[in-house]
Protein backbone atom coordinates (compact mmCIF):
# COMPACT_ATOMS: atom_id res chain seq x y z
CA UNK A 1 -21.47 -5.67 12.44
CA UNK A 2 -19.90 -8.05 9.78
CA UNK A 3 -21.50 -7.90 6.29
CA UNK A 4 -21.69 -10.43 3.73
CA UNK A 5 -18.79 -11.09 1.17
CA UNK A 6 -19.30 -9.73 -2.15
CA UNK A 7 -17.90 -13.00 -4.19
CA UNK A 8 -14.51 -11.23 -5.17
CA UNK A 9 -10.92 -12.03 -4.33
CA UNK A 10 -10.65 -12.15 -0.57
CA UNK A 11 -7.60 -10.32 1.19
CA UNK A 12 -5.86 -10.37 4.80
CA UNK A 13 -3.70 -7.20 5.20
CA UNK A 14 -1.29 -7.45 8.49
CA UNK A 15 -0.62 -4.34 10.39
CA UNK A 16 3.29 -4.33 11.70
CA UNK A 17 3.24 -1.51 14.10
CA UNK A 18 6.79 -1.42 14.71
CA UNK A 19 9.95 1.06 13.23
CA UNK A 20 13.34 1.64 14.65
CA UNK A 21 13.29 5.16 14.04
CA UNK A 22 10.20 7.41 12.44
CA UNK A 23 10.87 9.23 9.31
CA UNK A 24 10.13 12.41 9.52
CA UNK A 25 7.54 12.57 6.12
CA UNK A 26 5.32 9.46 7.98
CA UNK A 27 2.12 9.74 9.51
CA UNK A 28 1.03 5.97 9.76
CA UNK A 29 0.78 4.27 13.01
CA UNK A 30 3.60 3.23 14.44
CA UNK A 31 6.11 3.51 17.15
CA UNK A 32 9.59 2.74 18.09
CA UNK A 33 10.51 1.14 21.23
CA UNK A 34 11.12 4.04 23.50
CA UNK A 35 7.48 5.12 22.67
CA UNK A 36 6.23 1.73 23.66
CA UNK A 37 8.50 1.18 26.71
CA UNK A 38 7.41 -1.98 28.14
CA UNK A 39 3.42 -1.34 27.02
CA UNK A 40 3.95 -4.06 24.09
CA UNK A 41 6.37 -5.70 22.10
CA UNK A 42 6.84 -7.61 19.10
CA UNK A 43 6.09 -10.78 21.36
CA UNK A 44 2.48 -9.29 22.66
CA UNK A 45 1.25 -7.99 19.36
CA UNK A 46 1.96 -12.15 17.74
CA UNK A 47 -0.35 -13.24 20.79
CA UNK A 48 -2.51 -10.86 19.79
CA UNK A 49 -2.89 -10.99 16.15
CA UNK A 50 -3.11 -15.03 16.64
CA UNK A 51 -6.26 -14.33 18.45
CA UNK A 52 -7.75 -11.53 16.48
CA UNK A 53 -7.36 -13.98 13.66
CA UNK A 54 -8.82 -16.60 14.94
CA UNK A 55 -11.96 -14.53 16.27
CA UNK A 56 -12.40 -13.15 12.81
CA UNK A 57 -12.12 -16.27 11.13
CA UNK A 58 -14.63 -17.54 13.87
CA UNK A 59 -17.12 -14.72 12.73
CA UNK A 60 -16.56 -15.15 9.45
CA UNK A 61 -17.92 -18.92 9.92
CA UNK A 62 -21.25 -17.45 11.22
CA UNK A 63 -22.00 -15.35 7.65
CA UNK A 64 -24.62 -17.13 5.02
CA UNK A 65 -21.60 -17.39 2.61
CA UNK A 66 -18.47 -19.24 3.49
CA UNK A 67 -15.38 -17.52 3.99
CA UNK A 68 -13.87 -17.60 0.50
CA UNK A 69 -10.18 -18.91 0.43
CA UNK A 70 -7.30 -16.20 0.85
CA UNK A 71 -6.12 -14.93 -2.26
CA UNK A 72 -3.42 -11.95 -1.06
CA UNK A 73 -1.47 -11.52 2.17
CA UNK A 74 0.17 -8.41 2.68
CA UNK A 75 2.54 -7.50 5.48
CA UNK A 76 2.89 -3.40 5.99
CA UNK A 77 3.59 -1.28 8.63
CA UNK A 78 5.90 0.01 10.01
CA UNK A 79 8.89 -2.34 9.19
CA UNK A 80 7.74 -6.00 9.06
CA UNK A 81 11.67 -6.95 8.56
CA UNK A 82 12.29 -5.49 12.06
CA UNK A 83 10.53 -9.07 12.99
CA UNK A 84 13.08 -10.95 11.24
CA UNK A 85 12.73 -14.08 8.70
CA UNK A 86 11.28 -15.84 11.58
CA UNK A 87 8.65 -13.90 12.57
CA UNK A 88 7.37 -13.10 9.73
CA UNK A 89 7.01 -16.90 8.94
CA UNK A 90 5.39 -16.68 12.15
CA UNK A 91 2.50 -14.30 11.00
CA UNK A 92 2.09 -16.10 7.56
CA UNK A 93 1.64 -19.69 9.85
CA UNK A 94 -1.05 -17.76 12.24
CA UNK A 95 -2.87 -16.70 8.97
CA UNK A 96 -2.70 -20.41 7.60
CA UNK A 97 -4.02 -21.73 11.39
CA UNK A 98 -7.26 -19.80 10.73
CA UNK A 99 -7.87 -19.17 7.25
CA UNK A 100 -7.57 -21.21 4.25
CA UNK A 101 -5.38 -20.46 1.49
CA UNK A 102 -5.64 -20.06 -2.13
CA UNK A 103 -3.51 -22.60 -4.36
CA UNK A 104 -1.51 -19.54 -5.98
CA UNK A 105 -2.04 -16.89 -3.19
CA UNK A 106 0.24 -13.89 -3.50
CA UNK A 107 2.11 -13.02 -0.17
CA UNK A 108 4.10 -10.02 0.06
CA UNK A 109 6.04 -7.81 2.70
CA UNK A 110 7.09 -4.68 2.96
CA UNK A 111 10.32 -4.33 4.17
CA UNK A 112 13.23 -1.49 5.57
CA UNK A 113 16.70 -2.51 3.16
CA UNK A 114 18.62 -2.14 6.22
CA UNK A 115 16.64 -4.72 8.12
CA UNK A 116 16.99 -7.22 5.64
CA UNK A 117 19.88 -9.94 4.21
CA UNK A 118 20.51 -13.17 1.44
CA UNK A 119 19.07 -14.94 4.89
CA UNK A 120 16.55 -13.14 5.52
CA UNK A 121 15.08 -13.74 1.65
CA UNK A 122 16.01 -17.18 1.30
CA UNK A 123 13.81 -17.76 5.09
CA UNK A 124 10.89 -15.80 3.45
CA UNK A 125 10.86 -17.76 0.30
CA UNK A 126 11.02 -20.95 2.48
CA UNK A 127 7.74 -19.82 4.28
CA UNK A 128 6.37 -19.09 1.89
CA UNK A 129 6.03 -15.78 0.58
CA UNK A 130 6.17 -14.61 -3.19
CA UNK A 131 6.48 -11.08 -3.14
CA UNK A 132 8.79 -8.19 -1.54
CA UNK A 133 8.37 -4.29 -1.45
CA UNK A 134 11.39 -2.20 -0.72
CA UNK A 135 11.11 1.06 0.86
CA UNK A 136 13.91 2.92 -1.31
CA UNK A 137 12.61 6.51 -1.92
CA UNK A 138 15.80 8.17 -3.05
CA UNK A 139 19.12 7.08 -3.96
CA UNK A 140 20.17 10.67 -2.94
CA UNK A 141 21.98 11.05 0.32
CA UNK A 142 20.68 14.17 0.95
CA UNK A 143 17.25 13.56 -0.15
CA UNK A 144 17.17 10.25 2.23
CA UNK A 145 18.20 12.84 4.91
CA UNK A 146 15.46 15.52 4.67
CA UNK A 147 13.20 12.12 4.50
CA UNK A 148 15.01 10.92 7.86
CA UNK A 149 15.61 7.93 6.02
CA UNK A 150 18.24 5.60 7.81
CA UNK A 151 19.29 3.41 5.10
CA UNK A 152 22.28 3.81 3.09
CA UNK A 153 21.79 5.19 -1.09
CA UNK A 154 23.00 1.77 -2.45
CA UNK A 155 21.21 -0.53 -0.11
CA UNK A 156 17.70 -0.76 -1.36
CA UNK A 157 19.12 -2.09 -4.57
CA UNK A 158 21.44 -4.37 -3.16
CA UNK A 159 18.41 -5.68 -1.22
CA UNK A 160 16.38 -5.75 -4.78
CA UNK A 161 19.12 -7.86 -5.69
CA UNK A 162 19.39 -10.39 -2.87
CA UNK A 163 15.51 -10.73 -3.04
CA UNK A 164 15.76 -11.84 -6.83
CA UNK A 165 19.09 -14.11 -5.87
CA UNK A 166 16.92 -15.78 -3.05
CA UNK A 167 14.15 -16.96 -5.80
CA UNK A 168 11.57 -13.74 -5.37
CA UNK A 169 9.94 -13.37 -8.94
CA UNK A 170 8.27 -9.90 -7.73
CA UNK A 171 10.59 -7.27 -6.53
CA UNK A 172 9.02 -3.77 -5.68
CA UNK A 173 10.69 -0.84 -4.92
CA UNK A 174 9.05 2.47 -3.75
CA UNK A 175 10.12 5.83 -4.50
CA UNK A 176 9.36 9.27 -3.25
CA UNK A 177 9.25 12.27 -5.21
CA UNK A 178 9.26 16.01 -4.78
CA UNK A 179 11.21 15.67 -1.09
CA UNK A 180 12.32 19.60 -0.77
CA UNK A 181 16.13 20.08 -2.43
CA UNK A 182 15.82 17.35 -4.94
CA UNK A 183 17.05 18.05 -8.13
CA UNK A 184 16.31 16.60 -11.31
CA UNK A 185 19.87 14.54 -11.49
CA UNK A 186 18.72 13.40 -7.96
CA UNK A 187 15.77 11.10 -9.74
CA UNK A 188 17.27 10.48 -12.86
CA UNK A 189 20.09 8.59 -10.22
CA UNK A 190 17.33 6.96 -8.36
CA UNK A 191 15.72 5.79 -11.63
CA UNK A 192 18.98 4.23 -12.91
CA UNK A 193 19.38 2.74 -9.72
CA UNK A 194 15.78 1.25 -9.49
CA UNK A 195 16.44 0.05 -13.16
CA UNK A 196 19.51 -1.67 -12.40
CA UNK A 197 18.30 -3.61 -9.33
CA UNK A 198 15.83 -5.79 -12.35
CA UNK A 199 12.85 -5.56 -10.21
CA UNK A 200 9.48 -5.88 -12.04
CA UNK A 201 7.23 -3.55 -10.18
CA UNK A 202 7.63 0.06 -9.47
CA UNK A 203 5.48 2.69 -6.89
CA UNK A 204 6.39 6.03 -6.61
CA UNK A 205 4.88 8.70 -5.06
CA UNK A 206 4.43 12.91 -4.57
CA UNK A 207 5.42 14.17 -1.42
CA UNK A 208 2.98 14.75 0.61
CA UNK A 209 3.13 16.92 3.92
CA UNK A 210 1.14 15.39 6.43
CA UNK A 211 0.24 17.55 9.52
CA UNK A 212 1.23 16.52 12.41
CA UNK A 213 4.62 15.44 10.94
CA UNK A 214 8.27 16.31 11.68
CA UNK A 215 8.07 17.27 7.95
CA UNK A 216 5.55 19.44 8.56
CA UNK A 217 6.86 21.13 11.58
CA UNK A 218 9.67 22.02 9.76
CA UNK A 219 7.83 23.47 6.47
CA UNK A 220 5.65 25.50 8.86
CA UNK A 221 8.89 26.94 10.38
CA UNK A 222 10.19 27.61 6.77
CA UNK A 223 12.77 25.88 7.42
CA UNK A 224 11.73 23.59 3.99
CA UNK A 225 9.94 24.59 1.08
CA UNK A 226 6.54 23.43 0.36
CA UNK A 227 6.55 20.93 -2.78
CA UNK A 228 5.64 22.78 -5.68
CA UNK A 229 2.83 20.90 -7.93
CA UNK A 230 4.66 22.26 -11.43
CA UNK A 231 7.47 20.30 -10.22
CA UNK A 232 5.83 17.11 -8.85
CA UNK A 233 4.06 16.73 -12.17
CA UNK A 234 7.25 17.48 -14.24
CA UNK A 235 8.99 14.78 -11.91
CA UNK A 236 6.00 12.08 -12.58
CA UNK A 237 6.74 12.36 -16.33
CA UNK A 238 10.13 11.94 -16.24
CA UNK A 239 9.17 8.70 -14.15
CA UNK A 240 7.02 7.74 -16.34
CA UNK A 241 9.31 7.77 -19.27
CA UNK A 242 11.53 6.42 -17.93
CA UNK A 243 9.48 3.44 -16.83
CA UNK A 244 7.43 3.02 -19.63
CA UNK A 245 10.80 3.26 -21.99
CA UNK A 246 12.46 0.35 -19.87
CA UNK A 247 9.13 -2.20 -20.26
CA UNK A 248 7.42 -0.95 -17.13
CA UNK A 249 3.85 -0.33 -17.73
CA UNK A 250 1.22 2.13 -15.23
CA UNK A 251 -1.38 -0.25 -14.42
CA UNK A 252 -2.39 2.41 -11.10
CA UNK A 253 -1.83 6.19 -11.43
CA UNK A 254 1.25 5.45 -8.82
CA UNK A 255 2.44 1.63 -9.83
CA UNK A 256 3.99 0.79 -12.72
CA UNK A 257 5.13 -3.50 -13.41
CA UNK A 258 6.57 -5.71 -16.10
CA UNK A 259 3.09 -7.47 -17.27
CA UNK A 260 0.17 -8.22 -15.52
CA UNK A 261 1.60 -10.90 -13.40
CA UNK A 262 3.89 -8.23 -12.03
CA UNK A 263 1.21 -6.05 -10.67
CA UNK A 264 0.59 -6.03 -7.21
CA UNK A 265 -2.62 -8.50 -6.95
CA UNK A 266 -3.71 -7.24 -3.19
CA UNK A 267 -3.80 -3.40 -3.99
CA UNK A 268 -5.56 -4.70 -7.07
CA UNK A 269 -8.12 -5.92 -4.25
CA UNK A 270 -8.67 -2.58 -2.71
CA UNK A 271 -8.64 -0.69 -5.96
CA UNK A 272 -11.18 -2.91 -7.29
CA UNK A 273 -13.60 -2.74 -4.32
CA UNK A 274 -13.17 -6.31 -3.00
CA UNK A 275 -13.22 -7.53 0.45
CA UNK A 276 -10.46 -7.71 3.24
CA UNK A 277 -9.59 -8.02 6.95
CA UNK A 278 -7.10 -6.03 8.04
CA UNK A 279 -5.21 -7.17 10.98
CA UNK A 280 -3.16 -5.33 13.76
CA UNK A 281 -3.02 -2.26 15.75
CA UNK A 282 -4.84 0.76 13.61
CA UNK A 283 -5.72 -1.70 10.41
CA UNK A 284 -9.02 -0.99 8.23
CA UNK A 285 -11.28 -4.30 7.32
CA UNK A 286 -13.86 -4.17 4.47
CA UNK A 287 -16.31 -6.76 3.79
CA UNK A 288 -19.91 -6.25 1.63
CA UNK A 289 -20.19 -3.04 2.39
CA UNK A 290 -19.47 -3.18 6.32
CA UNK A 291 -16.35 -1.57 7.45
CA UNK A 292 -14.62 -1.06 10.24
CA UNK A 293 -11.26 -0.18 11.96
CA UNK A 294 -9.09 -1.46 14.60
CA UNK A 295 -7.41 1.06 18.01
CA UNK A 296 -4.53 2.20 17.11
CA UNK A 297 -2.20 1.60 20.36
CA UNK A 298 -0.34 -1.86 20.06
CA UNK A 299 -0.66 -2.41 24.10
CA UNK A 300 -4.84 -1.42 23.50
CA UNK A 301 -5.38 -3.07 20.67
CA UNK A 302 -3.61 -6.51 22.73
CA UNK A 303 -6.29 -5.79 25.93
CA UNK A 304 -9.20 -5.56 23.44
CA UNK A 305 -8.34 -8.76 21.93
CA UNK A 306 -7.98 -10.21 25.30
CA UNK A 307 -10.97 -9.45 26.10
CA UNK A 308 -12.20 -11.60 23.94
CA UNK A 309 -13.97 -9.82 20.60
CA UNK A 310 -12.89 -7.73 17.85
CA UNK A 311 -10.05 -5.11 18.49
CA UNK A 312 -12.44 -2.77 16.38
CA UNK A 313 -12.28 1.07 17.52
CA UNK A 314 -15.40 1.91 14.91
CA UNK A 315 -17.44 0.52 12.29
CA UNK A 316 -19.70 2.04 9.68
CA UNK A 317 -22.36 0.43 6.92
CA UNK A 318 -21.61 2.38 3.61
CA UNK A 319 -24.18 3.92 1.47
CA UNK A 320 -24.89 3.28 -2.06
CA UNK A 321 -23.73 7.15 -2.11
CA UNK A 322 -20.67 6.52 -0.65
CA UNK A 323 -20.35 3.29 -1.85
CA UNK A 324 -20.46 4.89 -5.69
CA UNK A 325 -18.29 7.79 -4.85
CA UNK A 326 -15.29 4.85 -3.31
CA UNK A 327 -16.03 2.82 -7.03
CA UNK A 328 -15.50 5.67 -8.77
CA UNK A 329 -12.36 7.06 -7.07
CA UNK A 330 -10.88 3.99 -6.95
CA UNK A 331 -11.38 2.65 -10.74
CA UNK A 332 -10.67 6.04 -12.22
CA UNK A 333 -7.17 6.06 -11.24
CA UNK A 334 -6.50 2.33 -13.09
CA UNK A 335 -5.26 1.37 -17.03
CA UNK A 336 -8.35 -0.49 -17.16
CA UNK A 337 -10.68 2.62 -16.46
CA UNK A 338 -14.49 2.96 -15.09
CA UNK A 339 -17.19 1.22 -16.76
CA UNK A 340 -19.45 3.90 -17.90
CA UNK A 341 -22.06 1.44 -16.97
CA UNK A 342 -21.15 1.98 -13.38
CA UNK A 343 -21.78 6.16 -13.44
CA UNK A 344 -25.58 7.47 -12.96
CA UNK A 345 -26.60 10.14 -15.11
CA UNK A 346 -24.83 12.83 -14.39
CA UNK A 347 -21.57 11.12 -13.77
CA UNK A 348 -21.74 9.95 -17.51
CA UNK A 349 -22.44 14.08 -18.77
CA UNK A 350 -19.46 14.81 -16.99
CA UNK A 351 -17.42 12.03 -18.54
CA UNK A 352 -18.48 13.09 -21.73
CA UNK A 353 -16.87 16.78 -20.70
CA UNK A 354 -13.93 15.27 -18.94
CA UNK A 355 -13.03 13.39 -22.50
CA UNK A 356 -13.78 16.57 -24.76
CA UNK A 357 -11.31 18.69 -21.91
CA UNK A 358 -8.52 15.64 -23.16
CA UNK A 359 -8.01 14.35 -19.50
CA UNK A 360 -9.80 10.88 -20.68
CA UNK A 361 -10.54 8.74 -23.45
CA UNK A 362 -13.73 6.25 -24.32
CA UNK A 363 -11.97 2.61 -24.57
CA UNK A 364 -14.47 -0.28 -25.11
CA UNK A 365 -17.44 1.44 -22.85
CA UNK A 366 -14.78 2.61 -20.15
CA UNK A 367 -13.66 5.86 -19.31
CA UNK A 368 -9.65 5.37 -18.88
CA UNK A 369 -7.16 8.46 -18.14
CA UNK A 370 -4.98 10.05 -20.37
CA UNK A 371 -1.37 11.35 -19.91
CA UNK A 372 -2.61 14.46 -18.51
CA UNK A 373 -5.68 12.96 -16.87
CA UNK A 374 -3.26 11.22 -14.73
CA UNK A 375 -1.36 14.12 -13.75
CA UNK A 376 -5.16 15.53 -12.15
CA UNK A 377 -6.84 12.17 -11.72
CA UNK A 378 -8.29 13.65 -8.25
CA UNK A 379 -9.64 16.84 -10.32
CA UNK A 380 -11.07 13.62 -12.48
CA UNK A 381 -12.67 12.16 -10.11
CA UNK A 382 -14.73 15.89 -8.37
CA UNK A 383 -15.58 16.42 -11.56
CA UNK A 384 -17.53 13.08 -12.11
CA UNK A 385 -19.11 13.11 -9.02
CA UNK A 386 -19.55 16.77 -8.66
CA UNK A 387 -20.91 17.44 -12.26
C-alpha cells in the first residue's frame, strides 16, 4: 500500500479526537465524552496511537528509501489541550520512540484558550514543543455564541500572551469570519485584539456551512442567514489591511506571519505536496503518491490497531491527473505562486487569460495571485485546469 517518499520535508500530523463540547459551525471528527461513553478515552486512544506509530514507523523501515527524519509535528483535533501539558508531552515522547527527529523540527498544537494556563505553556515548552495555535474566532460575545464557542472574548489573547511569557516564539491565532450577525465593528475588535496579543502568525477563515452541522440545521430552518460572499470578501480585505499594515504578510490565501520563520512550516508541507503520516482516529497520510485514511471512531480505530496493522479505513494510488490537479490547487493559493513549468499546455493558455482578466501576475516564471485573484483563488484554479 505504502509508496515511496518523494525526498521532501517529512511530516507526522496527530489526530486528537476529543472536545468538551462541539461547536455548532464544526464538522471534523470528534466527540465529547457522552458520545463516547465508556467506548474510548483519552487513555485508549495513547495506547493506540503508540502502536499505530510504531507499526508505521516499522513499515516505513521496509521502503527502498529510509524514513527521512521528522521535520513538523502537528497536534489538531479536536482540543489537544483537553489532554493537558502532560499528555501532550506524552504524544510528542511516543513520536520520538519511533521516529527520528530533525535538529530544528517545528512542533505545534492546537489548542481551546479555556483549556490552557502559564503551566500548561511553560510544560509544553519543557517537552518540547515550539509552536501554539489558538482557536480564537471572534472577540465578539455574540458572534462566539452563534459559533457555540465556550470560551470567554478576552481569553484567547490572554492565552496568546501566556504562550509568549512561557518562551513560545510562534503564537497563532485563528479567526472566523462572516459568522451570521457580525458586524463590521465586530472584526475590527477582534483584529485589535489579535494585534494586541503580539503573536506572529495569523489564519482566518470564511464561514463555511457544512451540512450536517448544527449551523446548518439552523440556516436551513432560517433561523440564520446564509453568509453572503459580497460580505465575506469585503471582510477578507479589511483583514488583510489590517494585517499587512501591522507587518503581517499572506504567505497562504488564509495565513498571514511576521517573516518567513513565522509561517507555519507543516501546512507549508501539505501545501507544497510533501509527504506525511497522519496519526489518530479519522487522520489522512500521504506518502509518494500513495494515500490513505484512517476509521474515524476512536474505540474502532483502537481495535484495528490491536489487531495488529494499519488503522487505515481506505487507500488510493493517485494519478498523474489527479496528482497535477492537487499541485496546482495547492501552489496557486501561495505568495510564492505555480511554476509555469509545472502546467501542461493548456493550463499555461489559461494562465495567460487568467493574468490578462488581472486575477494573476507573471513573477520570475510563476504565476502568483493578485489582490483580487485571492478573493476567487478557487475560480483560479477551474479555470487552469478547466481551460
Amino acid at each position: 500500500m505504502l509508496g515511496d517518499f518523494g525526498g521532501g520535508p517529512f511530516g507526522i500530523y496527530v489526530h486528537v479526537p476529543f472536545c468538551a463540547t462541539r461547536c455548532g459551525y464544526c464538522d471534523f471528527n470528534t466527540y465529547t465524552a457522552g458520545e463516547l461513553g465508556t467506548s474510548a478515552s483519552p487513555q485508549s486512544w495513547l495506547a493506540a496511537l503508540r502502536g499505530e506509530l510504531a507499526t508505521a514507523a516499522q513499515r516505513f523501515a521496509a521502503l527502498p528509501t529510509a524514513t527521512p527524519e521528522v521535520a513538523t509535528i502537528f497536534v489538531g483535533g479536536g482540543t489537544p489541550s483537553l489532554l493537558g501539558g502532560d499528555g501532550l508531552a506524552d504524544v510528542l515522547d511516543a513520536v520520538r520512540a519511533n521516529f527520528t527527529l530533525a535538529a530544528h523540527v517545528e512542533v505545534t498544537t492546537e489548542s481551546n484558550p479555556e483549556s490552557t494556563s502559564p503551566e500548561f505553556f511553560d510544560r509544553l515548552r519543557t517537552a518540547g514543543f515550539t509552536r501554539i495555535s489558538l482557536g480564537m474566532q471572534s472577540a465578539a460575545a455574540h458572534v462566539l455564541k452563534v459559533l457555540d464557542r465556550t470560551h470567554t472574548p478576552g481569553r484567547a489573547v490572554a492565552a496568546a500572551k501566556e504562550a509568549r511569557a512561557a518562551g513560545f516564539e510562534h503564537v497563532n491565532l485563528d479567526l472566523i469570519y462572516g459568522t451570521p450577525g457580525e458586524r463590521d465593528g465586530d472584526l475590527d475588535a477582534s483584529l485589535d485584539a489579535v494585534l494586541d496579543a503580539g503573536v506572529d502568525h495569523v489564519s482566518a477563515y470564511s464561514l463555511i456551512v457544512e451540512d450536517g452541522t448544527a449551523l446548518a440545521r439552523r440556516v436551513r430552518r432560517g433561523e440564520l442567514p446564509a453568509p453572503d460572499d459580497d460580505v465575506l470578501a469585503a471582510r477578507y480585505e479589511r483583514i488583510d489591511a489590517r494585517l499587512t499594515a501591522a507587518g503581517l504578510s499572506w504567505y497562504e490565501v488564509s495565513n498571514w506571519a511576521a517573516g518567513e520563520a513565522a509561517a507555519c512550516r507543516h501546512n507549508l508541507g501539505y501545501w507544497d505536496g510533501g509527504d506525511w503520516l497522519g496519526a489518530g482516529p479519522g487522520a489522512h497520510s500521504h506518502v509518494g503518491g500513495v494515500r490513505w485514511w484512517n476509521v474515524k471512531h476512536p474505540a474502532r480505530y483502537s481495535d484495528r490497531v490491536g489487531e495488529g496493522g494499519l488503522p487505515a479505513a481506505g487507500w488510493e494510488a493517485l494519478t498523474p491527473e489527479e496528482r497535477y490537479t492537487e499541485r496546482v490547487m495547492l501552489a496557486v493559493r501561495l505568495c510564492t505562486g505555480l511554476p509555469l513549468a509545472d502546467l501542461d499546455a493548456d493550463g499555461r493558455g489559461a494562465a495567460e487569460r487568467v493574468v490578462a482578466d488581472g486575477l494573476a501576475a507573471r513573477t520570475a516564471d510563476r504565476l502568483v495571485l493578485t489582490d483580487r485573484g485571492r478573493l476567487l483563488a478557487d475560480g483560479v484554479v477551474r479555470r487552469l485546469l478547466v481551460p
